[in-house]
C-alpha atoms as a PDB file:
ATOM      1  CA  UNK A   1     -16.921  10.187   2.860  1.00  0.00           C
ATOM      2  CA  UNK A   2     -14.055   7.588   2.765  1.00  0.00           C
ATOM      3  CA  UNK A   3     -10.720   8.253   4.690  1.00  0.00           C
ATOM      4  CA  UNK A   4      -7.809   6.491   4.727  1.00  0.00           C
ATOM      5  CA  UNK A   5      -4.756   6.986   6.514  1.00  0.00           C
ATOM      6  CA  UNK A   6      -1.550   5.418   6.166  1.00  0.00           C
ATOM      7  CA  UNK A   7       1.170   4.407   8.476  1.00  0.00           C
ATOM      8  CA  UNK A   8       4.626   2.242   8.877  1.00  0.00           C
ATOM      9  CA  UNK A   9       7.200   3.521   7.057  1.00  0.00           C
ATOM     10  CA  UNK A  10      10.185   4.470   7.789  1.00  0.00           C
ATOM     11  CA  UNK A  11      14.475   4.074   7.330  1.00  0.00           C
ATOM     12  CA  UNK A  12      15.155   0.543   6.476  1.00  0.00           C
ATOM     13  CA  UNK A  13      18.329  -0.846   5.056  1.00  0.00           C
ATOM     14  CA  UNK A  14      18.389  -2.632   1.928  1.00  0.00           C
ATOM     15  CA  UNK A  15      17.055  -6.329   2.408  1.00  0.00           C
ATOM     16  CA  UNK A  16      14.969  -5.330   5.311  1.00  0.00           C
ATOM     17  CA  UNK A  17      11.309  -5.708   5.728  1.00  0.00           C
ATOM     18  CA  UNK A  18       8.412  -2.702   6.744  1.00  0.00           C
ATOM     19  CA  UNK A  19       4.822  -3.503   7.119  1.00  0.00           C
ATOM     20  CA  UNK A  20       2.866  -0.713   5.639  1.00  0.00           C
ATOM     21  CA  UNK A  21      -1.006  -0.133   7.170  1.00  0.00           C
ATOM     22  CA  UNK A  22      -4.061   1.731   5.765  1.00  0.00           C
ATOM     23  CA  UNK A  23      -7.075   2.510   7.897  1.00  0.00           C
ATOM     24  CA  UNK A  24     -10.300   3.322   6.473  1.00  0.00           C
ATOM     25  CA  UNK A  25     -12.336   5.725   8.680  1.00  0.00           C
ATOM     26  CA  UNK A  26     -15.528   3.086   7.681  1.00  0.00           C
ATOM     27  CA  UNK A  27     -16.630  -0.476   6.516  1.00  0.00           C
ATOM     28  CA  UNK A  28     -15.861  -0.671   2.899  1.00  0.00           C
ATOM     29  CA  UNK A  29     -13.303  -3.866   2.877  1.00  0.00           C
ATOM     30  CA  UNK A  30     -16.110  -5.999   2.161  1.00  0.00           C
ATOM     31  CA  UNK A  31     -16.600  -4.551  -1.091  1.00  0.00           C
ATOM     32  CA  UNK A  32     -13.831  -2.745  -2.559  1.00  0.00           C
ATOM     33  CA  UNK A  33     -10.909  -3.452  -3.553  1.00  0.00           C
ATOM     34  CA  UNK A  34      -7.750  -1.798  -2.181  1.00  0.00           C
ATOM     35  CA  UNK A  35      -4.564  -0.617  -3.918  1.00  0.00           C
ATOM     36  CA  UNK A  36      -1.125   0.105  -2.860  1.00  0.00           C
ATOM     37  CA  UNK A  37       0.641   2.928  -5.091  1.00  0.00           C
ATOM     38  CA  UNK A  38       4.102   4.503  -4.400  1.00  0.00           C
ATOM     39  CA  UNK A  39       5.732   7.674  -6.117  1.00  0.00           C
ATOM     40  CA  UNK A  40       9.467   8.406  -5.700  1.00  0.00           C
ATOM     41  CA  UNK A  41      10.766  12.027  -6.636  1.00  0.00           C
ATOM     42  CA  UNK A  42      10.291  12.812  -9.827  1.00  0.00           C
ATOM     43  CA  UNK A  43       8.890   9.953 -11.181  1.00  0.00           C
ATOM     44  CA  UNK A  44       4.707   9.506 -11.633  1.00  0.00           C
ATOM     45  CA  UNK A  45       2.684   7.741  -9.624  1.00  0.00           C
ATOM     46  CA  UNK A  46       2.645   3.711 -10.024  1.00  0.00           C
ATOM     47  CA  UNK A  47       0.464   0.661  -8.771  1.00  0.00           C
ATOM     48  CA  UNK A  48       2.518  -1.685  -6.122  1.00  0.00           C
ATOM     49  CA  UNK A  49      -0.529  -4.372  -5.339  1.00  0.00           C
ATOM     50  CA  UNK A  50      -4.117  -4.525  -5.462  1.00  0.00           C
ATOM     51  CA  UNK A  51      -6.390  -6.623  -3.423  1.00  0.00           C
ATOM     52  CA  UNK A  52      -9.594  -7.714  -4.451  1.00  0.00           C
ATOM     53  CA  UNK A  53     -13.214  -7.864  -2.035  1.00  0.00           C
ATOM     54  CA  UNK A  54     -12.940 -11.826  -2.400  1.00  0.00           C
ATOM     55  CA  UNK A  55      -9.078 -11.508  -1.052  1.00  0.00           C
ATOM     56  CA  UNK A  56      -7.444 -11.984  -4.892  1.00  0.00           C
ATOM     57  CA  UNK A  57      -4.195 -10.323  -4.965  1.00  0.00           C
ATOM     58  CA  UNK A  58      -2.035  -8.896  -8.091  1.00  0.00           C
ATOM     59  CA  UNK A  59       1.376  -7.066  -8.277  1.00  0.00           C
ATOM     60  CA  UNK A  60       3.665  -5.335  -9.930  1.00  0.00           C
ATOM     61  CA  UNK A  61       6.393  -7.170 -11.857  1.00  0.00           C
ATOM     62  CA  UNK A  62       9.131  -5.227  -9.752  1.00  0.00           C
ATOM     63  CA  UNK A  63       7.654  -6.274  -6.334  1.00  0.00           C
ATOM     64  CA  UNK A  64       6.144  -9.626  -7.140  1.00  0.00           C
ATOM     65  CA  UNK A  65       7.963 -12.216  -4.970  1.00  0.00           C
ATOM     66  CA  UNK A  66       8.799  -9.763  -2.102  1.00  0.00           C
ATOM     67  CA  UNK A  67       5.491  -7.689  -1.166  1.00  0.00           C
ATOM     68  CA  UNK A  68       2.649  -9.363   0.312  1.00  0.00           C
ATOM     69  CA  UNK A  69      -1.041  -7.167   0.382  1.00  0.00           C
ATOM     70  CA  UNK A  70      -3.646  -8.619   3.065  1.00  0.00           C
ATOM     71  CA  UNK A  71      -6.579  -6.931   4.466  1.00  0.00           C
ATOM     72  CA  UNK A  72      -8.091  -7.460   8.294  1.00  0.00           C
ATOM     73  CA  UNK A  73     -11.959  -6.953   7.426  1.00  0.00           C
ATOM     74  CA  UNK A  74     -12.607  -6.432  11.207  1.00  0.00           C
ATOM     75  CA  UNK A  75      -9.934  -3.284  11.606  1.00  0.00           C
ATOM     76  CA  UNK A  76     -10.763  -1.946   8.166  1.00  0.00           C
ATOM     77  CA  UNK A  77      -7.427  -2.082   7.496  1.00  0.00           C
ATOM     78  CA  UNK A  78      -5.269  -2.873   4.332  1.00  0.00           C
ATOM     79  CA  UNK A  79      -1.596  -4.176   4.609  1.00  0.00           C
ATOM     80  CA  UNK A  80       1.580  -3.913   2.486  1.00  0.00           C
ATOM     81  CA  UNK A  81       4.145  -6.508   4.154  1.00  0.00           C
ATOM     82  CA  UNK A  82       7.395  -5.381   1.908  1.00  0.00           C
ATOM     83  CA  UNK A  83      10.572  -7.969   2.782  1.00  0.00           C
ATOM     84  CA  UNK A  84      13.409  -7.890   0.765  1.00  0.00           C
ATOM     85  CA  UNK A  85      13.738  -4.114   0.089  1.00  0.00           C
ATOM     86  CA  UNK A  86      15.880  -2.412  -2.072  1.00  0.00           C
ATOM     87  CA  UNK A  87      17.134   1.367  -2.616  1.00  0.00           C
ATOM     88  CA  UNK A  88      14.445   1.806  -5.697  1.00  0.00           C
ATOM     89  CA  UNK A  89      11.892   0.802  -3.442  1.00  0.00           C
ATOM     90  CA  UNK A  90      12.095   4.207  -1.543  1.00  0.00           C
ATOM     91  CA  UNK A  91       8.798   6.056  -2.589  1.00  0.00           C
ATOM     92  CA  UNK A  92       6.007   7.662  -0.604  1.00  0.00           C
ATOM     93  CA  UNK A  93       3.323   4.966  -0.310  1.00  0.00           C
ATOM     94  CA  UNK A  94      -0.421   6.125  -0.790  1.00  0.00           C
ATOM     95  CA  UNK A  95      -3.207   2.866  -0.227  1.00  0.00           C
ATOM     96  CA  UNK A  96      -6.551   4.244  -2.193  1.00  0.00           C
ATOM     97  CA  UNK A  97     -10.138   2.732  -2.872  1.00  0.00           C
ATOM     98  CA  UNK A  98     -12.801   3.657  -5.545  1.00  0.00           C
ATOM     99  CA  UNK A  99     -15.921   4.161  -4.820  1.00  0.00           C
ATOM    100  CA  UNK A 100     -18.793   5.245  -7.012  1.00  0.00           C
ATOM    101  CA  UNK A 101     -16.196   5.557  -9.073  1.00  0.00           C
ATOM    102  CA  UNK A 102     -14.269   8.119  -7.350  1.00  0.00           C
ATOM    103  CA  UNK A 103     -10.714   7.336  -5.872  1.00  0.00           C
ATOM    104  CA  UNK A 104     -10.017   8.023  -2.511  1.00  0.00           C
ATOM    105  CA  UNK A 105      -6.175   8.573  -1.406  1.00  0.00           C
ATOM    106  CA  UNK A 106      -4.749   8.372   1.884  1.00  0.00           C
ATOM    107  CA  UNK A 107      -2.041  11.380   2.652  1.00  0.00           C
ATOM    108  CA  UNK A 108       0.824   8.684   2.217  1.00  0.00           C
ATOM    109  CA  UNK A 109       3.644   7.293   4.089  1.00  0.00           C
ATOM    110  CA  UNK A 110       7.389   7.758   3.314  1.00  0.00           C
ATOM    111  CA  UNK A 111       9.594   4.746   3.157  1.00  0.00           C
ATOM    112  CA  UNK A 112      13.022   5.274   2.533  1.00  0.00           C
ATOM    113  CA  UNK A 113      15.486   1.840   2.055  1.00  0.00           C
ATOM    114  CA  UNK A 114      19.370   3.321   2.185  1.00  0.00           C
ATOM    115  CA  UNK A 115      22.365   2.482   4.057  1.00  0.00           C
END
């Protein structure tokens, strides 16, 4: 069984950066791909970034330009650098891997960009 567990956010004002980090309780980074998703209240669930096993990256249009996804193979741990933030950014951010083609969910880590 996979874990992951998020950490790094916080209060940030708009235009200010948070590095988001998911830890994976085992080796599966040189494999899998991760994904970043974020919900905010009352809105579904939606895909931030992905990161492929060979280190490919995609993003959403509405963070393209200001997020950056990275992976450390050696800490099993997924990043979400996130510069530039704005209020519709706040969410609860949830990093999440598929294996055997089940998807595994960390618990999630509130960020929250106001003045």
């Amino acid at each position: 069984q996979v874990q992951l567990v998020e950490s790094g956010g916080g209060l940030v004002q708009p235009g200010g950066s948070l590095r988001l980090s998911c830890v994976a309780s085992r080796t599966i980074f040189s494999t899998k791909a991760m994904y970043w998703y974020r919900q905010a209240p009352g809105k579904q669930r939606e895909w931030v970034a992905t990161i492929s096993s060979g280190g490919y990256t995609n993003y959403a249009d509405s963070v393209k330009g200001r997020f950056t996804i990275s992976r450390d193979g050696a800490k099993n741990t997924v990043y979400l650098q996130m510069n530039s933030l704005k209020p519709e950014d706040t969410a609860v951010y949830y990093c999440k891997t598929v294996i055997s083609g089940y998807d595994y969910w960390g618990q999630g880590t509130q960020v929250t960009v106001s003045s």
